[in-house]
C-alpha atoms as a PDB file:
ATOM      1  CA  UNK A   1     103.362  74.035  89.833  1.00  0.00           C
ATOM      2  CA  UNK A   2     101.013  72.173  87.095  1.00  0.00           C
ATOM      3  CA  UNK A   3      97.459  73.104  87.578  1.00  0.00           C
ATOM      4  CA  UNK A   4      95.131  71.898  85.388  1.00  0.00           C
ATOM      5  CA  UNK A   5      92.495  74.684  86.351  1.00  0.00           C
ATOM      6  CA  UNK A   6      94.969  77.582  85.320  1.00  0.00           C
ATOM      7  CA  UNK A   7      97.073  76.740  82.318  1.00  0.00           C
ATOM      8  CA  UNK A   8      98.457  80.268  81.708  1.00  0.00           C
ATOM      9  CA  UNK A   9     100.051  79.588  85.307  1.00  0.00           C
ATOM     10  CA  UNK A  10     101.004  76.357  84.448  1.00  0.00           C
ATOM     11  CA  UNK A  11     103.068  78.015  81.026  1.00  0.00           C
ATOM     12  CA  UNK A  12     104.389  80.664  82.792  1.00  0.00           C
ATOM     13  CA  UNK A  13     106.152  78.580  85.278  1.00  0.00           C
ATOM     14  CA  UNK A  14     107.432  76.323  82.657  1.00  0.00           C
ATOM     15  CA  UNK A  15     109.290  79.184  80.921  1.00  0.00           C
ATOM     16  CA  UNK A  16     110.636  80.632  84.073  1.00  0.00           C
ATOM     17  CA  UNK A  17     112.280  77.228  85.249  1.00  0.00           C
ATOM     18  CA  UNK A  18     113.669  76.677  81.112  1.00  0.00           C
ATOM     19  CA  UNK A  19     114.833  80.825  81.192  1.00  0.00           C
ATOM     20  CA  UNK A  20     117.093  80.205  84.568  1.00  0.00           C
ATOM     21  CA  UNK A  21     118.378  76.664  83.308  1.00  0.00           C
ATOM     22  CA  UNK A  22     119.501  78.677  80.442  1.00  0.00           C
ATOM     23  CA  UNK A  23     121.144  81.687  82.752  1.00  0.00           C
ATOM     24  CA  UNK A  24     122.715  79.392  84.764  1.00  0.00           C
ATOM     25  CA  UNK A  25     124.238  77.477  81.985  1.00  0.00           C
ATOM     26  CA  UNK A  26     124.950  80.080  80.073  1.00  0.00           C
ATOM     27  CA  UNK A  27     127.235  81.627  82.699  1.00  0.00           C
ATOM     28  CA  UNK A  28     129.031  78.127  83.495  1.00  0.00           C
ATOM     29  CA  UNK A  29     130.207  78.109  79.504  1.00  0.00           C
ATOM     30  CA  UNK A  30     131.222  81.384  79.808  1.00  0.00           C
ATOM     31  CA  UNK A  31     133.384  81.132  82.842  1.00  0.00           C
ATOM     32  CA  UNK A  32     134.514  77.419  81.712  1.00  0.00           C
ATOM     33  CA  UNK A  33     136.867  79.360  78.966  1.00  0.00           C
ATOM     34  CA  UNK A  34     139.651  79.286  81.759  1.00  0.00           C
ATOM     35  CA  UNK A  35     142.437  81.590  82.566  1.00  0.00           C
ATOM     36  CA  UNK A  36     143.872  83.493  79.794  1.00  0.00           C
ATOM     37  CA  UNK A  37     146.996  82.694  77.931  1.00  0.00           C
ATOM     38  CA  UNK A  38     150.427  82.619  79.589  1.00  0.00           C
ATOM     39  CA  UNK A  39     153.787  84.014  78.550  1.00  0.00           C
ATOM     40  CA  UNK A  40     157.042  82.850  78.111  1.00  0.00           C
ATOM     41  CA  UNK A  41     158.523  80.274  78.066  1.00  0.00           C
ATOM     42  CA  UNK A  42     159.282  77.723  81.064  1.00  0.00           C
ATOM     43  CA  UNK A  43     161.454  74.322  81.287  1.00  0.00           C
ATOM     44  CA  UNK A  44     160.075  71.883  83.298  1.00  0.00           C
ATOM     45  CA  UNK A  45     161.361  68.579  84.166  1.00  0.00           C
ATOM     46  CA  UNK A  46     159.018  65.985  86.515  1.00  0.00           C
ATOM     47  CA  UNK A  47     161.076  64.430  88.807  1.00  0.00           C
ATOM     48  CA  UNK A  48     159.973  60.526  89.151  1.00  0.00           C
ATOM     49  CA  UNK A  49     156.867  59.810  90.961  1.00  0.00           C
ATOM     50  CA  UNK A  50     156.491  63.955  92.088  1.00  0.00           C
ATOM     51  CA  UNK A  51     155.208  66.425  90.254  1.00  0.00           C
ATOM     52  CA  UNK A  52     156.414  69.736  89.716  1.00  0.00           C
ATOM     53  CA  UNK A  53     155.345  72.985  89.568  1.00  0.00           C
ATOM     54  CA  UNK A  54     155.548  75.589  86.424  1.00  0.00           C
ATOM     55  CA  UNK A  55     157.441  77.892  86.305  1.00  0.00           C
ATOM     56  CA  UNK A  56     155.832  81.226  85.480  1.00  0.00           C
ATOM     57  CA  UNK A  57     157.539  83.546  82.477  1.00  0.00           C
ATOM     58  CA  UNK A  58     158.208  87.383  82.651  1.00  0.00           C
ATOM     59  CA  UNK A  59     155.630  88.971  85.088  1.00  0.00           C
ATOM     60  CA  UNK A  60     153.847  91.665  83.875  1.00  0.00           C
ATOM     61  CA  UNK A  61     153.363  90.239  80.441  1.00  0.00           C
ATOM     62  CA  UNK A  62     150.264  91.367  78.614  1.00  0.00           C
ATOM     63  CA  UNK A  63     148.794  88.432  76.375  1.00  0.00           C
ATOM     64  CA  UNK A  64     147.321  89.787  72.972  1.00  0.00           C
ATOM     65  CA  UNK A  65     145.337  87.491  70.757  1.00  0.00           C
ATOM     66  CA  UNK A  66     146.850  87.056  67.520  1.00  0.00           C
ATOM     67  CA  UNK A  67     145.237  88.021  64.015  1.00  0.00           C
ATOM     68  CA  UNK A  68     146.139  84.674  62.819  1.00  0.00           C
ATOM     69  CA  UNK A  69     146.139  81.113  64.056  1.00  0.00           C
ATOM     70  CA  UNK A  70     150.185  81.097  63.502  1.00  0.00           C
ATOM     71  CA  UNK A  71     152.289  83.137  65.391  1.00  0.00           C
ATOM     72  CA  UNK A  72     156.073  84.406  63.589  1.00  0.00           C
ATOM     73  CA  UNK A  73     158.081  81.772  63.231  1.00  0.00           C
ATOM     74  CA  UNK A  74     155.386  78.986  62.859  1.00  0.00           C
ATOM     75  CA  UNK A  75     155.027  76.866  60.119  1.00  0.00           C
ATOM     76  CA  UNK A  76     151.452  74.803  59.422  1.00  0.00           C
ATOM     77  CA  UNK A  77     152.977  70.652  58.914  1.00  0.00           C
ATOM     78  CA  UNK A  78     153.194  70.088  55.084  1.00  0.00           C
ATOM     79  CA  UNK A  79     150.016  68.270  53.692  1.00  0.00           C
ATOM     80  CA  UNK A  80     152.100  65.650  52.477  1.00  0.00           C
ATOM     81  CA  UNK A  81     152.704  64.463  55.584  1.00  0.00           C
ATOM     82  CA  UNK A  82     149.923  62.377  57.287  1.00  0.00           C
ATOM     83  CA  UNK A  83     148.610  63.039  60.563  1.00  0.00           C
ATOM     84  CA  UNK A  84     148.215  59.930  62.732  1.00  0.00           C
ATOM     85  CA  UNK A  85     144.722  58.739  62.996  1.00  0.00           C
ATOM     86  CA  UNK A  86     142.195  59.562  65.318  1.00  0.00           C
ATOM     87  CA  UNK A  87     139.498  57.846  67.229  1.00  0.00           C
ATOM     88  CA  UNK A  88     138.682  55.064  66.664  1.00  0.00           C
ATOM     89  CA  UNK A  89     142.075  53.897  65.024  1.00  0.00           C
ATOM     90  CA  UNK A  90     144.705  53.542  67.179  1.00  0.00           C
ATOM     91  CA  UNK A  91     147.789  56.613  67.177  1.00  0.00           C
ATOM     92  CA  UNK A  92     150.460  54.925  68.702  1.00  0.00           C
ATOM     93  CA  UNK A  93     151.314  51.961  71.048  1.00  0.00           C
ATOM     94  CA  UNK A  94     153.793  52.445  74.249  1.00  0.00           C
ATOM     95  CA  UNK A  95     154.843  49.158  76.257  1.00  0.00           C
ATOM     96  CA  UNK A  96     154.150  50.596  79.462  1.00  0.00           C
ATOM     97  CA  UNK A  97     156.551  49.164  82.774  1.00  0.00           C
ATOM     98  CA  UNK A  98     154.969  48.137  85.381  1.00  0.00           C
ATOM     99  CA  UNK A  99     151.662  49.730  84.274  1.00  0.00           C
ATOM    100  CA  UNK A 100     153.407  53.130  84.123  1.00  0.00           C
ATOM    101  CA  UNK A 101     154.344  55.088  80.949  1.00  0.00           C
ATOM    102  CA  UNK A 102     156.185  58.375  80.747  1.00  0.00           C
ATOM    103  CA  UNK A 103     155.470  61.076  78.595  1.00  0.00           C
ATOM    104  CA  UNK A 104     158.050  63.040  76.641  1.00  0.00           C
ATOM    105  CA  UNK A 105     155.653  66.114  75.495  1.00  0.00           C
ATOM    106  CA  UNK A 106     157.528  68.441  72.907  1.00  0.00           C
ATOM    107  CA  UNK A 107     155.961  71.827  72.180  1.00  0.00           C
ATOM    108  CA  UNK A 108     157.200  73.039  68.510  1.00  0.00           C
ATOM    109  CA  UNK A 109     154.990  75.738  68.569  1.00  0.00           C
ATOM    110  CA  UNK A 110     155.620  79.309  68.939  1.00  0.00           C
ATOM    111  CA  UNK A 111     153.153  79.676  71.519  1.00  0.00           C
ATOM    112  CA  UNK A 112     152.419  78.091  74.564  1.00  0.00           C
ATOM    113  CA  UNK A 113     150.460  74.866  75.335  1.00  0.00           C
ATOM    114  CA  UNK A 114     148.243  73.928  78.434  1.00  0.00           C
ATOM    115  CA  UNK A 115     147.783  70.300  79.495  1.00  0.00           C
ATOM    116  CA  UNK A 116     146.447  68.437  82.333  1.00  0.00           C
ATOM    117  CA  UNK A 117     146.895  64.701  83.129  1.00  0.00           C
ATOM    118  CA  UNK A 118     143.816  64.130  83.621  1.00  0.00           C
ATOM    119  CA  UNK A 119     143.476  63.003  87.849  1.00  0.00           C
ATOM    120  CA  UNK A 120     147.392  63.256  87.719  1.00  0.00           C
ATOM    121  CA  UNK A 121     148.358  66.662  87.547  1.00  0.00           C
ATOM    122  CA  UNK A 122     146.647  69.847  87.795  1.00  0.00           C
ATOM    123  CA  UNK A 123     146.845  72.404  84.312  1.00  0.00           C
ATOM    124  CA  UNK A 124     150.266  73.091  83.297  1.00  0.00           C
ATOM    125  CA  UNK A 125     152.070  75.413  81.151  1.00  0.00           C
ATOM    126  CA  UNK A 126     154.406  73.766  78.355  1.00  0.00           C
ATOM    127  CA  UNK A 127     156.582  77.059  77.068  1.00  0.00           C
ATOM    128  CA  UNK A 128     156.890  77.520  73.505  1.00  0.00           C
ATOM    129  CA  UNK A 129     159.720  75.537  71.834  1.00  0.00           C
ATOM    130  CA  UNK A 130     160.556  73.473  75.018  1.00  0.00           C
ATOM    131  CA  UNK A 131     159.814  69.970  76.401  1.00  0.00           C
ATOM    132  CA  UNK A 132     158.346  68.202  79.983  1.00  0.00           C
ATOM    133  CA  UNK A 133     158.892  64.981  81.027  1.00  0.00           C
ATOM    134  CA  UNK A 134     156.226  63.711  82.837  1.00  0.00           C
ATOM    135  CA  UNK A 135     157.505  60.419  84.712  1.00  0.00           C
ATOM    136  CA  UNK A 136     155.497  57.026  85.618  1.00  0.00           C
ATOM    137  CA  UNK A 137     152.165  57.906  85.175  1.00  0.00           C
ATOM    138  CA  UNK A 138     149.837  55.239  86.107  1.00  0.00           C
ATOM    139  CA  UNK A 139     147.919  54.209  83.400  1.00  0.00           C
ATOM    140  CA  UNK A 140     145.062  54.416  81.794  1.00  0.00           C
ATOM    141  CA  UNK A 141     145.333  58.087  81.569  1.00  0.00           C
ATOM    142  CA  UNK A 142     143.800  60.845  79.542  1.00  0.00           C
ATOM    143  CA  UNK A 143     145.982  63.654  78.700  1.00  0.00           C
ATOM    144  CA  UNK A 144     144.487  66.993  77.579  1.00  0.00           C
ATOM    145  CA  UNK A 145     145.849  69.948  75.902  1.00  0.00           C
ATOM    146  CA  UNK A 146     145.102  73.208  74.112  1.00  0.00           C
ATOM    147  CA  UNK A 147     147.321  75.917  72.894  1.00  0.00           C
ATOM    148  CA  UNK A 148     147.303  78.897  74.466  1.00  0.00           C
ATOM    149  CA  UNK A 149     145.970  81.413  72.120  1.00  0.00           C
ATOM    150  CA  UNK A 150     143.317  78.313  70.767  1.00  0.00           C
ATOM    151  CA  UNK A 151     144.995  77.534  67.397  1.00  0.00           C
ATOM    152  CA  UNK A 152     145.029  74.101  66.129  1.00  0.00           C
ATOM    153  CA  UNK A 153     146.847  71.573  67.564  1.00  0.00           C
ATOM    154  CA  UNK A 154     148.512  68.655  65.488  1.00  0.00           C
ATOM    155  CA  UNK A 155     149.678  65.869  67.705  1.00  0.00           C
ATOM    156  CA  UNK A 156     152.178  63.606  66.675  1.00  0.00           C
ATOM    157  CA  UNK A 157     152.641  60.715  69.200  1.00  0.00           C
ATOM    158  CA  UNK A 158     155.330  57.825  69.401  1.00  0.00           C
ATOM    159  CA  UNK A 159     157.160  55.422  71.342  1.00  0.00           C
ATOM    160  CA  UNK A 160     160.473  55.956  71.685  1.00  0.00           C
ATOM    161  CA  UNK A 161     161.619  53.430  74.176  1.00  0.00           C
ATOM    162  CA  UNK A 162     159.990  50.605  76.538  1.00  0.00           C
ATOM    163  CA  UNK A 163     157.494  52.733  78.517  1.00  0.00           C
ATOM    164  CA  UNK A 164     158.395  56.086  77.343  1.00  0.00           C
ATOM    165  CA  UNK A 165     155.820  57.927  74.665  1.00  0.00           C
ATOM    166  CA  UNK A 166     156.790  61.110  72.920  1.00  0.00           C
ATOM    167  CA  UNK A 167     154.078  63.552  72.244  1.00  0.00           C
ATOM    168  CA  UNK A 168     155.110  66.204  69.825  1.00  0.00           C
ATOM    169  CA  UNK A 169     152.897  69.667  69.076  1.00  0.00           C
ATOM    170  CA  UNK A 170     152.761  70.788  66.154  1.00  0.00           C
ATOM    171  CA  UNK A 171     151.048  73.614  64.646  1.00  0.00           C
ATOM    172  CA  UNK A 172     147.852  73.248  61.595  1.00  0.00           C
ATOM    173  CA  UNK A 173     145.615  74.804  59.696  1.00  0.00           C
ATOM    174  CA  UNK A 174     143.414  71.684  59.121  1.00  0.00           C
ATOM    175  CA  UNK A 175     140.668  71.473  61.369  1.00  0.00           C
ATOM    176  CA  UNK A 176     140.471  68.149  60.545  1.00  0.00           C
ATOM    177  CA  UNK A 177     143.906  67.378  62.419  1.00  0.00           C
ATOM    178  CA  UNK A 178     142.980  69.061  65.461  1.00  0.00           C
ATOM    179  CA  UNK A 179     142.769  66.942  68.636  1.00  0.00           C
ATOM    180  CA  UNK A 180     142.190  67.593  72.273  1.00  0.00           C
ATOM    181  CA  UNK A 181     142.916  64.761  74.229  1.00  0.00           C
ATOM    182  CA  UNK A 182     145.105  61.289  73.464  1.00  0.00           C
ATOM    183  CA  UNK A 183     144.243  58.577  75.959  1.00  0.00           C
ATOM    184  CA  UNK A 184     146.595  55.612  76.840  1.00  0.00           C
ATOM    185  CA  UNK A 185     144.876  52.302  77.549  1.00  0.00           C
ATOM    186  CA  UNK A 186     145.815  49.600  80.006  1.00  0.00           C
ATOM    187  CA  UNK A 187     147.051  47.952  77.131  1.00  0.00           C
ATOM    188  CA  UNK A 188     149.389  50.961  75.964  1.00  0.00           C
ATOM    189  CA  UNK A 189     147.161  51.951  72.885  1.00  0.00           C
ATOM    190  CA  UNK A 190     147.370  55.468  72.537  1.00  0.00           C
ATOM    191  CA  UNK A 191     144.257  57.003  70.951  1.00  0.00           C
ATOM    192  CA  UNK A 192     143.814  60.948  70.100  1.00  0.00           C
ATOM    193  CA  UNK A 193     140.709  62.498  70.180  1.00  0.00           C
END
């Protein structure tokens, strides 16, 4: 491909390796947007050590993309509250049993929000104003999340009893609060990012 006799050649193979790097990456980020929002608004409950799947809401449900980050009914967290703080500082600790935490995540938002343990569980669906319980997860683990029609996120974790972390969704306006993933260490240090 480099030839020192014909430069022009040499150039014009350059560009047409660098123009299909940039086709084929270019489709990847467009495809990596995932599925499109989901409706309604499912209960799930993780049964220890088995995971469960979602359940779907009405079928048939067209998802429209709102004109606003809120949706009715939500209400951006006061600013005189403080968010907890992000990477690097530590969010939260959990005192995990046995080297296994459970998460109590609790969606406050009027629209849905999709999480994966990350290695644990595939992406899930947590309905709008409901909760999962995710039981014994080994840890370290890295939870993601996103809400469904990609508004902010704020996430409010806390331990709430030996080995049991509560992860509450709430909705902001301050892209400065907005995280994407909290990861538990083997210690139980819970870190958003």
């Amino acid at each position: 491909m480099i030839d020192p006799k014909h430069p022009t050649r040499t150039r014009l193979g350059f560009f047409s390796l660098l123009f299909g790097i940039v086709l084929l990456t270019g489709g990847a980020i467009a495809r990596a947007g995932g599925p499109p929002p989901q409706q309604g608004k499912p209960a799930i409950q993780e049964p220890a050590g088995k995971p469960v799947e979602v359940e779907e809401g009405a079928e048939g449900a067209t998802p429209s993309a709102p004109a606003s980050p809120f949706q009715p009914g939500d209400r951006p967290v006061e600013d005189t509250e403080e968010p907890p703080p992000q990477f690097p500082l530590p969010s939260a600790r959990v005192s995990p049993v046995n080297g296994r935490v459970t998460l109590r995540l609790v969606n406050s938002t009027n629209t849905v929000v999709e999480y994966q343990v990350v290695g644990g569980t595939r992406q899930r669906i947590l309905g709008q104003q409901s909760e999962a319980v995710l039981e014994r997860l080994p840890i370290p683990l890295n939870l993601t999340y996103q809400r469904g029609d990609a508004g902010l996120l704020l996430v409010r974790p806390r331990a709430v009893e030996n080995g049991v972390l509560e992860v509450r969704f709430d909705v902001t306006d301050d892209l400065d609060f907005d995280t994407k993933s909290l990861n538990i260490n083997e210690q139980g240090t819970v870190f958003l990012n």
